[in-house]
Protein backbone atom coordinates (compact mmCIF):
# COMPACT_ATOMS: atom_id res chain seq x y z
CA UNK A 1 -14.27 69.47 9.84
CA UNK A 2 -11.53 71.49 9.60
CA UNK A 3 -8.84 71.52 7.06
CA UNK A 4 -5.31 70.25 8.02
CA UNK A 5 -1.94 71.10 5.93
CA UNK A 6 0.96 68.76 6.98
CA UNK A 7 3.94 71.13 5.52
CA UNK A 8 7.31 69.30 4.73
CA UNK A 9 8.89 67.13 2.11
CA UNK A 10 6.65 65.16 0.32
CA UNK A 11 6.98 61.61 -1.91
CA UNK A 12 4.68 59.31 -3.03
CA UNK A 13 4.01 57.05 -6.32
CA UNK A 14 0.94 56.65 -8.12
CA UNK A 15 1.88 53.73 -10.55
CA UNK A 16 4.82 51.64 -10.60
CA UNK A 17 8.22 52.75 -11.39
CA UNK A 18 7.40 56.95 -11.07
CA UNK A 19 7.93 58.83 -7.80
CA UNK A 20 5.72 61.94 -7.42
CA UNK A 21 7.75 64.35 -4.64
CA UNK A 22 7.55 68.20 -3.56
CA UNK A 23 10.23 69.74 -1.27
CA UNK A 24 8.42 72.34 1.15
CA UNK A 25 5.28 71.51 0.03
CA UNK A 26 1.66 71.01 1.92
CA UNK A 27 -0.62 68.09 2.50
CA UNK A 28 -3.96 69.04 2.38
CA UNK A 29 -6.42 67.22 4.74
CA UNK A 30 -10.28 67.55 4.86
CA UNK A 31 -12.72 64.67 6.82
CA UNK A 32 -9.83 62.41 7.14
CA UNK A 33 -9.09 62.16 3.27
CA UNK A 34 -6.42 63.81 1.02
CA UNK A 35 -7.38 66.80 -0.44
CA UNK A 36 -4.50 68.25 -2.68
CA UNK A 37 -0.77 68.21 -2.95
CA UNK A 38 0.00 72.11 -2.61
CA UNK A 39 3.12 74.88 -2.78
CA UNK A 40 0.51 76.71 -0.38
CA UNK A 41 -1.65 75.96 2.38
CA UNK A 42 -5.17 77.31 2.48
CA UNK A 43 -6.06 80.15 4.50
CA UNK A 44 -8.18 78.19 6.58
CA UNK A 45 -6.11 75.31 7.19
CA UNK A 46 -4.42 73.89 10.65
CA UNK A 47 -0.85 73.67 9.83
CA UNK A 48 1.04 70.79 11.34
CA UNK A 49 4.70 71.88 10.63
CA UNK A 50 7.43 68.85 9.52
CA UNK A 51 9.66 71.03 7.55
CA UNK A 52 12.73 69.35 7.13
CA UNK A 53 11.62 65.69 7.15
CA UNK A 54 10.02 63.42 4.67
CA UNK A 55 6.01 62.90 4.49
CA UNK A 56 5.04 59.22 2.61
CA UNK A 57 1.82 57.93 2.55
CA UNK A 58 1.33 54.82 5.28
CA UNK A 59 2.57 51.46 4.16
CA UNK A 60 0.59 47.94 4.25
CA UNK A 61 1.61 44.56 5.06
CA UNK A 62 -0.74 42.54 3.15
CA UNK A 63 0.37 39.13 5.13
CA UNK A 64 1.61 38.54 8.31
CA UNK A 65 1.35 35.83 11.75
CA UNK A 66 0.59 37.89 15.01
CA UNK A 67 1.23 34.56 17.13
CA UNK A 68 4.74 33.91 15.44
CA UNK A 69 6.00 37.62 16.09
CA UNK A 70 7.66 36.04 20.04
CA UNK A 71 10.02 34.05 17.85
CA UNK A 72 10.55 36.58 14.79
CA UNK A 73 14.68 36.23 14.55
CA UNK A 74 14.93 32.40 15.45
CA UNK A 75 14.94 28.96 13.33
CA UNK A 76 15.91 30.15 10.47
CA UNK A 77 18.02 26.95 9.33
CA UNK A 78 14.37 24.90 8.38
CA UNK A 79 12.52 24.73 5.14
CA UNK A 80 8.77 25.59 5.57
CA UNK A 81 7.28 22.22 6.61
CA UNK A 82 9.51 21.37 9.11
CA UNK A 83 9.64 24.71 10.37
CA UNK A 84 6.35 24.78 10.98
CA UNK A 85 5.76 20.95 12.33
CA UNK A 86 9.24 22.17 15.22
CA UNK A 87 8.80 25.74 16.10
CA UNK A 88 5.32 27.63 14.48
CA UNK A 89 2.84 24.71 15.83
CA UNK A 90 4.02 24.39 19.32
CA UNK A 91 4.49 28.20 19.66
CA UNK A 92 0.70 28.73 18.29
CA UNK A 93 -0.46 25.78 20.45
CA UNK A 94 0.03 28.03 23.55
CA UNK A 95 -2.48 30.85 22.36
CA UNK A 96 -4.92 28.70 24.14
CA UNK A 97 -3.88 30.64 27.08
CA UNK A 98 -5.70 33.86 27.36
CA UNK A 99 -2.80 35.00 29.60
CA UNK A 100 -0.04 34.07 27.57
CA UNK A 101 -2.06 35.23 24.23
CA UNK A 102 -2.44 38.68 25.87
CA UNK A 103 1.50 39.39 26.87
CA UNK A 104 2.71 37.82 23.26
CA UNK A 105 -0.14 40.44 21.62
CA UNK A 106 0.65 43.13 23.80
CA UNK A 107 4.13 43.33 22.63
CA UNK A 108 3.35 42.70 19.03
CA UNK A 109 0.93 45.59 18.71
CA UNK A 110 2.48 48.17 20.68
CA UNK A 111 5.85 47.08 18.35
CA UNK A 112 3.40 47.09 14.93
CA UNK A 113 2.19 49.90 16.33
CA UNK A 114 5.58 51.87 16.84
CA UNK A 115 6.34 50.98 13.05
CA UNK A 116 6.00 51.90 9.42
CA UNK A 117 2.98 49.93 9.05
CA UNK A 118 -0.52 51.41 8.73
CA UNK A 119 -2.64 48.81 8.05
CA UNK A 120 -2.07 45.28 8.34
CA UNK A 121 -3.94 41.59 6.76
CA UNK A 122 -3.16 39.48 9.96
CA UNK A 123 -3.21 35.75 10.73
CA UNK A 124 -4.38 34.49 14.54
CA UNK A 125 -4.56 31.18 15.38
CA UNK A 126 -6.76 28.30 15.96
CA UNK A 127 -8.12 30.00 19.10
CA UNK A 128 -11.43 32.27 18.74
CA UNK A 129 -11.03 34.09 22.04
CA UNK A 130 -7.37 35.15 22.13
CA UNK A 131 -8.03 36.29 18.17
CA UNK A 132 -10.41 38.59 19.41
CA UNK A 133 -8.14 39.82 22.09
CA UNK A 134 -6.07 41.15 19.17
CA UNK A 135 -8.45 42.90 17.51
CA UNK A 136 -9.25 44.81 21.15
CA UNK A 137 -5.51 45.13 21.43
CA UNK A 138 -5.19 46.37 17.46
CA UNK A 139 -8.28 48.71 18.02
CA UNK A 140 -6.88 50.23 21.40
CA UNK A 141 -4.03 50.98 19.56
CA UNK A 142 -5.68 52.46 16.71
CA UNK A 143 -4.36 50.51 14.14
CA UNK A 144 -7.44 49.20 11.64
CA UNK A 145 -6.68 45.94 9.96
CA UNK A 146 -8.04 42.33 8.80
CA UNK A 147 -7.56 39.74 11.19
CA UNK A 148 -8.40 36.18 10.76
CA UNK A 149 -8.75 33.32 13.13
CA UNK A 150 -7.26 30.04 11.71
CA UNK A 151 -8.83 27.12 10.39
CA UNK A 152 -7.22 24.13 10.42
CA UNK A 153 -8.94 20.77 10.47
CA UNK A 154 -6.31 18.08 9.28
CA UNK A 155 -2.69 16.95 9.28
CA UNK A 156 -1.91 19.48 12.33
CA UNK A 157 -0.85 18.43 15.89
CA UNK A 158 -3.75 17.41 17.89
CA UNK A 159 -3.28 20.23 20.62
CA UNK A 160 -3.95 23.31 17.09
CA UNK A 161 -6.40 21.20 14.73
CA UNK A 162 -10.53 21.06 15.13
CA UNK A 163 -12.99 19.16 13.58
CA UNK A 164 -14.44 19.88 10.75
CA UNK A 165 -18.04 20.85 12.36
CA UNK A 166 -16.13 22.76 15.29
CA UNK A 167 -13.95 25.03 12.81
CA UNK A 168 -17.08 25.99 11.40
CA UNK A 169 -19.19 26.74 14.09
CA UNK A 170 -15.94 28.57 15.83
CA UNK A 171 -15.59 30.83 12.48
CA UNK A 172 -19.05 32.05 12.80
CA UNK A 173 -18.74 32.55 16.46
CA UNK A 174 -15.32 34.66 15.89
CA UNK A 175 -17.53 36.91 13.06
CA UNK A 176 -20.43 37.53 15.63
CA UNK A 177 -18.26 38.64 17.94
CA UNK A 178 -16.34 40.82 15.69
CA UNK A 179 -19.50 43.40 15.20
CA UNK A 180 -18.31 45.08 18.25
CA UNK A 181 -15.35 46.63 16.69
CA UNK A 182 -15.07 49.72 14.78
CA UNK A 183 -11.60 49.58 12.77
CA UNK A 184 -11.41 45.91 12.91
CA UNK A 185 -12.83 43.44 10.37
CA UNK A 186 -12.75 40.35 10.03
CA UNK A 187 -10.92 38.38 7.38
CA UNK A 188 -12.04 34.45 6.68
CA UNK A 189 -8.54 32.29 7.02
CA UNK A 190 -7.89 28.80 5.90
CA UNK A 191 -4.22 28.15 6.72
CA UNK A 192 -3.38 26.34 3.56
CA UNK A 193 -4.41 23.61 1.71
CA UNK A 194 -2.57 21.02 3.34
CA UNK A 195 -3.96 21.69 6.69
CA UNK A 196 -7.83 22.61 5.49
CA UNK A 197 -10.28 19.27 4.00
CA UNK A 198 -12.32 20.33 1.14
CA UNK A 199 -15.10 20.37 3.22
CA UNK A 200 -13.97 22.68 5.70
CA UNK A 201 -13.10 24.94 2.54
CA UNK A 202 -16.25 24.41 1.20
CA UNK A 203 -17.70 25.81 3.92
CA UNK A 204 -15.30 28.82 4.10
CA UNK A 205 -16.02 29.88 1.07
CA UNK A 206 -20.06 29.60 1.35
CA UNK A 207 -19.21 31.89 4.63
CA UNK A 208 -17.19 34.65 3.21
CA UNK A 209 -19.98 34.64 0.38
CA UNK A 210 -22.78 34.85 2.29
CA UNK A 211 -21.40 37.43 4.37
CA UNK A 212 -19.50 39.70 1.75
CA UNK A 213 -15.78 38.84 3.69
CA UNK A 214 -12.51 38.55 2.27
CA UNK A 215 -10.13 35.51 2.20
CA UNK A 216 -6.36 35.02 3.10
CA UNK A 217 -4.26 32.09 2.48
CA UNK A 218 -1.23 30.40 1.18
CA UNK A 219 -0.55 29.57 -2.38
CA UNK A 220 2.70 27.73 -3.94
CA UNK A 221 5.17 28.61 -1.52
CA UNK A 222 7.49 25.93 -1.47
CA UNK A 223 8.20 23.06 -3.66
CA UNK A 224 7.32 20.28 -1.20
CA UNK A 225 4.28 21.77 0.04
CA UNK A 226 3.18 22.18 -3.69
CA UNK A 227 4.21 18.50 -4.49
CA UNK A 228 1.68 17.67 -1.57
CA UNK A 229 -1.14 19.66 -2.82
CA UNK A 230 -0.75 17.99 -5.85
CA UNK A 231 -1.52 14.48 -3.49
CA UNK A 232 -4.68 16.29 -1.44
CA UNK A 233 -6.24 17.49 -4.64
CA UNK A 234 -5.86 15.31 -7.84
CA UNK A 235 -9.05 16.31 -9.01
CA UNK A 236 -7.28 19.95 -9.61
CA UNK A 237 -5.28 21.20 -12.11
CA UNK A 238 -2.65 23.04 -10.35
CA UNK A 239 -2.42 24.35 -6.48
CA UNK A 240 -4.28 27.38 -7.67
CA UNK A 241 -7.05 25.82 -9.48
CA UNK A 242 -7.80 23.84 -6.14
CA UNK A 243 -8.37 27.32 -4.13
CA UNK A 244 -10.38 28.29 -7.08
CA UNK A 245 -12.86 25.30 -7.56
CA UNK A 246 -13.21 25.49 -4.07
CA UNK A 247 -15.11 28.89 -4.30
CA UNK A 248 -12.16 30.74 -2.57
CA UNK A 249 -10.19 32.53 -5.41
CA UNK A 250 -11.68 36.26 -6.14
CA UNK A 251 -11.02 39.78 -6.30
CA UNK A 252 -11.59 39.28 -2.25
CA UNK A 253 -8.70 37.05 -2.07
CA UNK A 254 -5.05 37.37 -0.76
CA UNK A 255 -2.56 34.52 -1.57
CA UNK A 256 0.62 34.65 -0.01
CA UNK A 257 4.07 33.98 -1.52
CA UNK A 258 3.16 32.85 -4.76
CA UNK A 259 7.18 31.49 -5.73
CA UNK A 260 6.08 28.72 -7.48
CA UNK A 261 3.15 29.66 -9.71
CA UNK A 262 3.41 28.38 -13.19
CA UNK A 263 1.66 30.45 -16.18
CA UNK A 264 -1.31 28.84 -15.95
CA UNK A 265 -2.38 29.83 -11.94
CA UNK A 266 -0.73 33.17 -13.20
CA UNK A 267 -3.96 34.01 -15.66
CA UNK A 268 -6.05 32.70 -12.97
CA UNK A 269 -5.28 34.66 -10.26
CA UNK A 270 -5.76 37.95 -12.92
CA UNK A 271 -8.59 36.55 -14.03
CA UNK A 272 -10.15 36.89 -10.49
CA UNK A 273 -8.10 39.54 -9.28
CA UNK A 274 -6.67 37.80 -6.36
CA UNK A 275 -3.85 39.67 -4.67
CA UNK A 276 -0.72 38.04 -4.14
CA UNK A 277 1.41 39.27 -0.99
CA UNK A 278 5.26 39.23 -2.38
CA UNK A 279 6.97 38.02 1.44
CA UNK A 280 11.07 38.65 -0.15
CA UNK A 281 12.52 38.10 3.54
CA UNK A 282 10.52 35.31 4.30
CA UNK A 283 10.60 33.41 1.07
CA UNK A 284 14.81 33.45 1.60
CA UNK A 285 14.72 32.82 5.57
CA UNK A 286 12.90 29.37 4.53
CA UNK A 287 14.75 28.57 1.28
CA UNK A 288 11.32 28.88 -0.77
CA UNK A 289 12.86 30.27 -3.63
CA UNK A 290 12.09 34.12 -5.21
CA UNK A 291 8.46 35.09 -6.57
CA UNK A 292 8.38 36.49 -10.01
CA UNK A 293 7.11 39.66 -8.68
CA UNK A 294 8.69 41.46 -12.05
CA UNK A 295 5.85 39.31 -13.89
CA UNK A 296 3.33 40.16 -11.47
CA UNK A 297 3.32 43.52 -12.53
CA UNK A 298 3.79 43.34 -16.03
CA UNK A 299 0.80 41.01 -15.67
CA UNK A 300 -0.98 43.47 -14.05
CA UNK A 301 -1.50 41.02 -11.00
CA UNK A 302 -2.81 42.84 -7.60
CA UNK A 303 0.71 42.68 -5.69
CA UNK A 304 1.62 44.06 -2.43
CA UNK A 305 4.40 44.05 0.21
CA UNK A 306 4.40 41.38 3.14
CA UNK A 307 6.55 40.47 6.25
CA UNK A 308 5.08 37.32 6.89
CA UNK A 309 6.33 37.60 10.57
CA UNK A 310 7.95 35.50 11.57
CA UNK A 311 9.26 33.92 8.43
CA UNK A 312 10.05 37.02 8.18
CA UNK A 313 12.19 38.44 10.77
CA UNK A 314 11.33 42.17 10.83
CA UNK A 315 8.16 43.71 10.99
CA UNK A 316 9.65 47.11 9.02
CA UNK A 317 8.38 47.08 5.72
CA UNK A 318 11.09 49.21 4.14
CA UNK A 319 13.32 46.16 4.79
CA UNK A 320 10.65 44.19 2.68
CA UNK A 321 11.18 47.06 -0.05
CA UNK A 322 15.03 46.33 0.12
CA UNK A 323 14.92 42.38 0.11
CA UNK A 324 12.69 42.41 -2.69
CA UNK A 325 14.56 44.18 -5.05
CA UNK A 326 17.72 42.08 -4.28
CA UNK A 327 15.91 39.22 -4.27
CA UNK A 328 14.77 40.14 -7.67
CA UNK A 329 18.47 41.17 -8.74
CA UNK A 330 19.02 36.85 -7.49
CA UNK A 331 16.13 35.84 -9.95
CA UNK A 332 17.18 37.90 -12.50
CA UNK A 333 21.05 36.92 -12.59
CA UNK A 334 20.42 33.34 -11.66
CA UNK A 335 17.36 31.58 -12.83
CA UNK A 336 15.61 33.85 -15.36
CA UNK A 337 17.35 37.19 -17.59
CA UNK A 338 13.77 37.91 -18.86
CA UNK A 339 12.47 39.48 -16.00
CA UNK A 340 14.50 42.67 -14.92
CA UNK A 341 15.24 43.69 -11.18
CA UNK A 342 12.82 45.72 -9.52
CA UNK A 343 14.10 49.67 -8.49
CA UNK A 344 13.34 51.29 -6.13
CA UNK A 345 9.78 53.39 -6.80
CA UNK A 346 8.23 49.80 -7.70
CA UNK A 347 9.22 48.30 -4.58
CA UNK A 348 8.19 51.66 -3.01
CA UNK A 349 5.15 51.37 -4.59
CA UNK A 350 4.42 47.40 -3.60
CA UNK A 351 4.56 49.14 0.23
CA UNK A 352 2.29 51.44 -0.52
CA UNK A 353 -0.51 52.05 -3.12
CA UNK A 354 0.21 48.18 -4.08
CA UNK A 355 -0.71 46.96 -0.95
CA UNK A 356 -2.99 49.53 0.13
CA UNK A 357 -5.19 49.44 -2.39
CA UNK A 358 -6.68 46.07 -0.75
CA UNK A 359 -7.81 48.02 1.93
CA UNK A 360 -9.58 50.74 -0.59
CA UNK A 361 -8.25 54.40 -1.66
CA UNK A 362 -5.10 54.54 0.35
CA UNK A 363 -1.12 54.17 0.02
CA UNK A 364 -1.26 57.63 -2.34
CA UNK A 365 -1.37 61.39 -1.81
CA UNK A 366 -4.31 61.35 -4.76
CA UNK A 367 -7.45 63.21 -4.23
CA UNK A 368 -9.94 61.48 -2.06
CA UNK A 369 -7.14 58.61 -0.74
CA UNK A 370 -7.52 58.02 3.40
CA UNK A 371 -5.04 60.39 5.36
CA UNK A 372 -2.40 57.47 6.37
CA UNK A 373 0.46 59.56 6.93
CA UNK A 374 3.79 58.94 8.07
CA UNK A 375 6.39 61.39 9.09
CA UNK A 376 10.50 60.39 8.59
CA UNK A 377 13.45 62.05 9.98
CA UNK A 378 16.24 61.86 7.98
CA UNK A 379 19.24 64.49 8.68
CA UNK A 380 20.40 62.86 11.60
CA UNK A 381 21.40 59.80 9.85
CA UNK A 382 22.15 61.19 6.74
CA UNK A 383 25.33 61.15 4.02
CA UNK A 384 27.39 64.27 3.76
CA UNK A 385 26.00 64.39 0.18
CA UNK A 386 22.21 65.23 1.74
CA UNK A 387 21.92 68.53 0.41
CA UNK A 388 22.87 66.68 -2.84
CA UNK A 389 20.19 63.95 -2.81
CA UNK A 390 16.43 64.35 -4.55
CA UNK A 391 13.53 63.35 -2.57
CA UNK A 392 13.60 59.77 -3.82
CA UNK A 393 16.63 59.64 -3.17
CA UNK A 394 16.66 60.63 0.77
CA UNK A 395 13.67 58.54 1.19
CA UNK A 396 15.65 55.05 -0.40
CA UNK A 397 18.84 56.16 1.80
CA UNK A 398 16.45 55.91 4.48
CA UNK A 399 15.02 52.44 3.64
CA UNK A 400 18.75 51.01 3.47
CA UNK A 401 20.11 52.56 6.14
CA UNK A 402 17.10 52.91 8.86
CA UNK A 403 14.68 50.52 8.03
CA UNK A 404 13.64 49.45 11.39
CA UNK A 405 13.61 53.35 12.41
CA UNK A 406 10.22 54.66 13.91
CA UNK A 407 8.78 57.47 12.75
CA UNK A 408 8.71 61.18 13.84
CA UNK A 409 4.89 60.49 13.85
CA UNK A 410 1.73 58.36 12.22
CA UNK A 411 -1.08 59.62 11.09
CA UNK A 412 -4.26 56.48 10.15
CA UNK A 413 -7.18 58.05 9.08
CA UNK A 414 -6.40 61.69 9.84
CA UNK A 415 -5.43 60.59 13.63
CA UNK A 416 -2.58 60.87 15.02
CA UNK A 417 -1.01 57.06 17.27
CA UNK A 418 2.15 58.22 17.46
């Protein structure tokens, strides 16, 4: 295949805290990977011409709720549990309908689509066949990502809970019928705890052994949903102990949130290097409290970026780069001076090769990382001081001032979507 040199202004990070960035420089592509980081282009290579604007790598959203995206924006004065008991049950309920699932999935693609994100680890519902109809939808529009359908078989509304045998025998139906897809894969998904027996976990796990599948869930979000855990699982020692003596804690694993861990579920979740997905806007839209993301990666914890649409209200993941480092600036003022703010390249980072890594090589502009590209334009929004302004710095005046912008173009895998 033919080499491909995306010319313009280039930033990425490789590690926390340290922006890379060339002005004017070239993006080497060869079979869909990244090739080099060049002041010249090969002789032989297609030039795709951006001069001007900013190149970044694409950005991942390590945790978010497809169904919940029609109310993104609304209820925002409930903690978690009622929250979801009057407004995320009865909205997921409907999903049922193949019709209804198919407008509400429409629109969130072709809007996911439209936006910063490359790849995506995605929650569906209770409802095998309208989950699948997101992965067509997702895979129409390009867009390769982990979706999972829901299991739920206990203290859920009658009209979104199964049986214990059903949930099962529904999971293994939704991962047959996921072999038809080519960018989509699927992702095992226990809501939480509270809403999963151990049996039906049990089984999970044995599942996304057996069949070499990843796992996403919810861990130690909010203080009353931890204080019931504690109630469901006295035979554990802490919330995250419980996920991981039910086989379900690995290297495989995403855990969302995360605000409450204590020390202890801290080692544990290096010790199997889970991921955690750090969700800033939703964890303050619900009152959960702030994660100590600052610890996470001084830990050396797998951490990426998450909307968690719709407790998060946006689906742009530079706002989730802005809300986490104020919500750090909150932890570290208020509740603990030990662990210092985040800046701006480690929230930049979170977006990108933190959160991409999950999905393999990607989020960087290293040798042999997948071409996810994105292309941002800048100038017309800019401060008089742009000429004045490093790389970094254009690209985090971007982020605060534009973050629900959509890009000059998107690049997954070497193709172009938009």
């Amino acid at each position: 295949m033919a080499r491909k040199a995306f010319r313009g202004d280039l930033v990425w990070t490789e590690r926390p805290g340290d922006f890379r960035f060339l002005e004017d420089g070239f993006l080497v592509i060869s079979d869909n990977v990244i090739e080099s980081v060049s002041e010249r282009a090969p002789d032989d290579a297609e030039i795709l011409d951006f001069r001007g604007r900013i190149i970044i790598p694409g950005l991942y959203d390590i945790h978010m709720h497809a169904p919940q995206y029609m109310f993104a924006g609304l209820y925002m004065d409930e903690e978690l549990l009622t929250w979801l008991d009057h407004h995320t049950f009865p909205s997921e309920a409907r999903f049922s309908d193949i019709s209804f699932a198919e407008k509400a999935y429409g629109r969130f693609v072709e809007d996911l689509k439209n936006s910063v994100t490359a790849r995506a680890s995605i929650f569906g519902t209770i409802h095998t066949d309208s989950t699948l109809l997101l992965m067509s939808l997702l895979e129409e529009a390009g867009l390769p990502c982990f979706v999972g359908k829901v299991s739920m078989d206990r203290n859920s509304p009658p009209d979104l809970s199964e049986n214990t045998e059903n949930a099962v025998e529904e999971e293994l139906r939704f991962l047959k019928e996921t072999s038809r897809f080519t960018l989509e894969k699927p992702i095992v998904t226990p809501r939480f705890i509270p809403s999963c027996t151990d049996d039906l976990m049990r089984n999970l796990s044995d599942i996304a052994r057996e069949e070499n599948l990843p796992v996403q869930s919810h861990l130690d979000e909010n203080q009353s949903e931890v204080e019931w855990v504690k109630e469901l699982c006295p035979w554990s020692r802490s919330y995250a102990d419980a996920y991981d003596k039910l086989g379900l804690l690995s290297g495989k694993t995403i855990m969302a949130h995360c605000v409450w861990v204590n020390d202890e579920e801290m080692e544990l979740l290096k010790e199997r290097g889970a991921w955690v997905a750090h969700s800033p806007s939703s964890n303050m839209n619900l009152s959960s409290g702030v994660a100590p993301v600052r610890k996470f990666l001084d830990m050396g914890i797998n951490t990426g970026l998450a909307t968690d649409v719709a407790g998060g209200s946006s689906l742009s993941l530079f706002r989730m780069m802005t809300d986490a480092i104020t919500s750090s600036k909150l932890r570290w003022r208020l509740q603990d001076s030990s662990l210092r703010p985040l800046v701006f390249s480690e929230a930049f980072y979170l977006a990108s090769r933190g959160g991409g890594s999950f999905f393999g090589k990607m989020g960087s502009f290293e040798p042999g990382f997948a071409a996810d590209i994105l292309v941002l334009e800048d100038t017309s929004v800019s401060t008089v001081l742009h000429d004045e302004l490093s790389l970094p710095e254009r690209l985090e005046y971007y982020a605060y001032r534009t973050p629900d912008r959509r890009p000059v173009a998107k690049f997954v895998d070497g193709r172009r979507i938009i």
